[in-house]
C-alpha atoms as a PDB file:
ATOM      1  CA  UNK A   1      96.060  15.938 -52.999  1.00  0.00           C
ATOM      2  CA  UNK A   2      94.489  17.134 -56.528  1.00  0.00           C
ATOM      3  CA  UNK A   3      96.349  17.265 -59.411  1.00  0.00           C
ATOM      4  CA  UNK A   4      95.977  20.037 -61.469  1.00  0.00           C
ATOM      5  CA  UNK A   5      97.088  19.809 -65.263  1.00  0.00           C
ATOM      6  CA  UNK A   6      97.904  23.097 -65.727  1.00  0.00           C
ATOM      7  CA  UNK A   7      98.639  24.692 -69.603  1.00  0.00           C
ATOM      8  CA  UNK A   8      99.960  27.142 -71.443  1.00  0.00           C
ATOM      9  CA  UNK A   9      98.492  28.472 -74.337  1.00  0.00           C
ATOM     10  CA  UNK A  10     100.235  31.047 -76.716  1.00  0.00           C
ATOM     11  CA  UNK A  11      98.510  32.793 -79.465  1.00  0.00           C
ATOM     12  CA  UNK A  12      99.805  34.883 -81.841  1.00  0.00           C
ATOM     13  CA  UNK A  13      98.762  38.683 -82.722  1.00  0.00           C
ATOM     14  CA  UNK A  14      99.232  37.926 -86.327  1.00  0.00           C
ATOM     15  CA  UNK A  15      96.648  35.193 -86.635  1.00  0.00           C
ATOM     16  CA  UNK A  16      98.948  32.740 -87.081  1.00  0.00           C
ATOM     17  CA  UNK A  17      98.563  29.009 -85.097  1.00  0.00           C
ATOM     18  CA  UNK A  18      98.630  29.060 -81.331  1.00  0.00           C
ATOM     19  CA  UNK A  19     100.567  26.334 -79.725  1.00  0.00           C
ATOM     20  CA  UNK A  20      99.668  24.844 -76.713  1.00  0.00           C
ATOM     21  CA  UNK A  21     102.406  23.727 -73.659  1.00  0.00           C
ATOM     22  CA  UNK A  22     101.774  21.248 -71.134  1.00  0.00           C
ATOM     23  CA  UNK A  23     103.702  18.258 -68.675  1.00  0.00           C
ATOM     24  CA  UNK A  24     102.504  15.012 -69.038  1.00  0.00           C
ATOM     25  CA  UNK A  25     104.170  12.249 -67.109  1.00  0.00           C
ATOM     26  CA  UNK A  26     106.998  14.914 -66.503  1.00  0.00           C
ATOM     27  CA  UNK A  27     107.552  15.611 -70.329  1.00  0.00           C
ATOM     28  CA  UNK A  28     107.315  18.666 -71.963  1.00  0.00           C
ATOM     29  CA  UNK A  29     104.641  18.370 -75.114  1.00  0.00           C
ATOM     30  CA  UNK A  30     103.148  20.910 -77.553  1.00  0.00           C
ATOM     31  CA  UNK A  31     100.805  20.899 -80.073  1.00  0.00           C
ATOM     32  CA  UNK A  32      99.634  23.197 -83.084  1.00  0.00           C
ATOM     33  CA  UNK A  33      95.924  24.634 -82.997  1.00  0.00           C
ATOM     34  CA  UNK A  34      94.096  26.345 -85.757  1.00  0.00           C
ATOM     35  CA  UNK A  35      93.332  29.969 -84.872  1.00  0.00           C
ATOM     36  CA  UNK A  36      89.214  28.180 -84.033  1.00  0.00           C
ATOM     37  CA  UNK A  37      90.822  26.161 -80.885  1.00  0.00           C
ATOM     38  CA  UNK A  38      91.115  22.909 -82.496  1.00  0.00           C
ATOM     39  CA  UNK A  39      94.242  20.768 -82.680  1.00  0.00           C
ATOM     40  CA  UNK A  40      95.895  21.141 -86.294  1.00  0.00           C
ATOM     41  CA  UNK A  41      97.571  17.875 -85.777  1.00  0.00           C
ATOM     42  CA  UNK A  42      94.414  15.653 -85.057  1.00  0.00           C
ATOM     43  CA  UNK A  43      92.466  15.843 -82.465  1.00  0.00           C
ATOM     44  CA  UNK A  44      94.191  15.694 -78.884  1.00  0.00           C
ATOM     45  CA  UNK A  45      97.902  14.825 -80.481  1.00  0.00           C
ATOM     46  CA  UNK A  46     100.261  16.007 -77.965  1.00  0.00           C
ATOM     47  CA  UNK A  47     104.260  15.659 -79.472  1.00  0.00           C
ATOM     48  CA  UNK A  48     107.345  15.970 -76.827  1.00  0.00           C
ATOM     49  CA  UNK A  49     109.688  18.648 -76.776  1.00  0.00           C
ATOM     50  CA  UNK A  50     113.212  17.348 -77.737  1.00  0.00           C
ATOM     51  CA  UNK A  51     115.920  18.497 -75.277  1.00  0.00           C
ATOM     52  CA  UNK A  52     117.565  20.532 -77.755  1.00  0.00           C
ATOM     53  CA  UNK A  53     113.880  22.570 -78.265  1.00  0.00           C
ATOM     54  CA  UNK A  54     113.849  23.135 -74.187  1.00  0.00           C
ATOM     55  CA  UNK A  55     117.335  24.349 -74.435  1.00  0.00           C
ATOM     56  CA  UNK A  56     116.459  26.760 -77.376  1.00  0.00           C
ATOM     57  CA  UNK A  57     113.751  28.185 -75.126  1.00  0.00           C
ATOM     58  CA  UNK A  58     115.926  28.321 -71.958  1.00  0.00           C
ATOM     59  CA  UNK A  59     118.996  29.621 -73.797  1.00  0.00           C
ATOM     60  CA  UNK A  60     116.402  33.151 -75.354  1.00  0.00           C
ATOM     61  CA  UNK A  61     114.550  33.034 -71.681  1.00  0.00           C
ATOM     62  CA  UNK A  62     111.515  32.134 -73.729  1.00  0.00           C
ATOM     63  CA  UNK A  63     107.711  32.622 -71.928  1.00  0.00           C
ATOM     64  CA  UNK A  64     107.904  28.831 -72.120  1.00  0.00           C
ATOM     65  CA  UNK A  65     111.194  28.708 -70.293  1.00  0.00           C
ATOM     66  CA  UNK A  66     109.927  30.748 -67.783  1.00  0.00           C
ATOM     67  CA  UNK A  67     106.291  28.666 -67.514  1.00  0.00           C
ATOM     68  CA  UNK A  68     108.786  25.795 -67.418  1.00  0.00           C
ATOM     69  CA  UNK A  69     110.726  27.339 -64.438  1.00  0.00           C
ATOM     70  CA  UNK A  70     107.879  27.751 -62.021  1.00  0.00           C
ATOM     71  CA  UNK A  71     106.357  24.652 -63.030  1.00  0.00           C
ATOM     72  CA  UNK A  72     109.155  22.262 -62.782  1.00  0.00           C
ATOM     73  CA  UNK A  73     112.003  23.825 -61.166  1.00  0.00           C
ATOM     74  CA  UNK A  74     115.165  25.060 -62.529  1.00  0.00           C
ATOM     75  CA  UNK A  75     116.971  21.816 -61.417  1.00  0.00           C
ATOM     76  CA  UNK A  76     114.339  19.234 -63.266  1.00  0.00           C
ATOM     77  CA  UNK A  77     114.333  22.084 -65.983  1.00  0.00           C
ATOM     78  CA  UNK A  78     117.965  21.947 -66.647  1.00  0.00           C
ATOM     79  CA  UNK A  79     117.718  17.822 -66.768  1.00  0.00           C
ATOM     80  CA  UNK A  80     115.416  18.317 -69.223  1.00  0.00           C
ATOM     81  CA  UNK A  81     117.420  20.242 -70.932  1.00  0.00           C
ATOM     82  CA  UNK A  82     120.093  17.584 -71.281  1.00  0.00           C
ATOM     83  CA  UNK A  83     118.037  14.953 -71.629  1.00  0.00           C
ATOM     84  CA  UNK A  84     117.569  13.501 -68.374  1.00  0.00           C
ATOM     85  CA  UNK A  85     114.661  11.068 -68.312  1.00  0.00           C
ATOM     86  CA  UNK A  86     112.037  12.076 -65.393  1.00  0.00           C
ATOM     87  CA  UNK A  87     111.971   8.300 -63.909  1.00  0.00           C
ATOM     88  CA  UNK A  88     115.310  10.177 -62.715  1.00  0.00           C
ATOM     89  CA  UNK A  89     114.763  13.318 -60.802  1.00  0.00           C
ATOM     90  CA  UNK A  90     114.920  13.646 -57.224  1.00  0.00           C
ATOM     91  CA  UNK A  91     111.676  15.136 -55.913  1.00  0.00           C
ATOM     92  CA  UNK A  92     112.342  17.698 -53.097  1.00  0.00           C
ATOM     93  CA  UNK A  93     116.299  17.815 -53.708  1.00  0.00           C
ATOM     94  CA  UNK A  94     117.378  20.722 -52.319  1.00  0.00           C
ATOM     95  CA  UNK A  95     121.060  20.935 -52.230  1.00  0.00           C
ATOM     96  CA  UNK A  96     123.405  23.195 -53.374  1.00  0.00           C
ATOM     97  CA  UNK A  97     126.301  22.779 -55.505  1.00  0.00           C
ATOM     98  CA  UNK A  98     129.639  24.959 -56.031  1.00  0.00           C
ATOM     99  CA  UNK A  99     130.676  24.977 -59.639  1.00  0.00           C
ATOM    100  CA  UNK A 100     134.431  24.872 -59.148  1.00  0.00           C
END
């Protein structure tokens, strides 16, 4: 199967820096680029998303929340969210669960 590394890339109207979204080794990372493309940060320095920033996205349904969503899942999203480590996640789970 190919693996695709899919981003997303968010640019401003005001001119200000685009960031840039992707998963890498099922965690979230970002980085800053200058309104030419390039990384503000240094060259190809990717930071991770804390689980209190995906929750701040998830909480305002952010585009990146919603990115998130169809990329991961809203199961492996909300682990994220509380700061469930990847090595973790059941892949194909498909269960459902009453909230009593």
């Amino acid at each position: 199967m190919l693996v695709e590394y899919v981003r997303l890339r968010l640019e401003s109207g005001d001119g200000s820096q685009a960031k840039e979204y992707r998963i890498e080794d099922g965690n979230v990372e970002v980085r800053t680029l200058d309104p030419e493309g390039g990384s503000v940060r240094g060259t190809g320095v990717w930071w991770r998303l804390t689980p209190e920033q995906l929750s701040i996205h998830v909480k305002g349904n952010s585009v990146v929340a919603q990115w998130l969503e169809r990329r991961l899942g809203w199961r492996r999203l909300l682990q994220a969210c509380v700061g469930q480590e990847p090595s973790v996640w059941k892949v194909g789970e498909n269960t459902s669960h009453q909230l009593l």
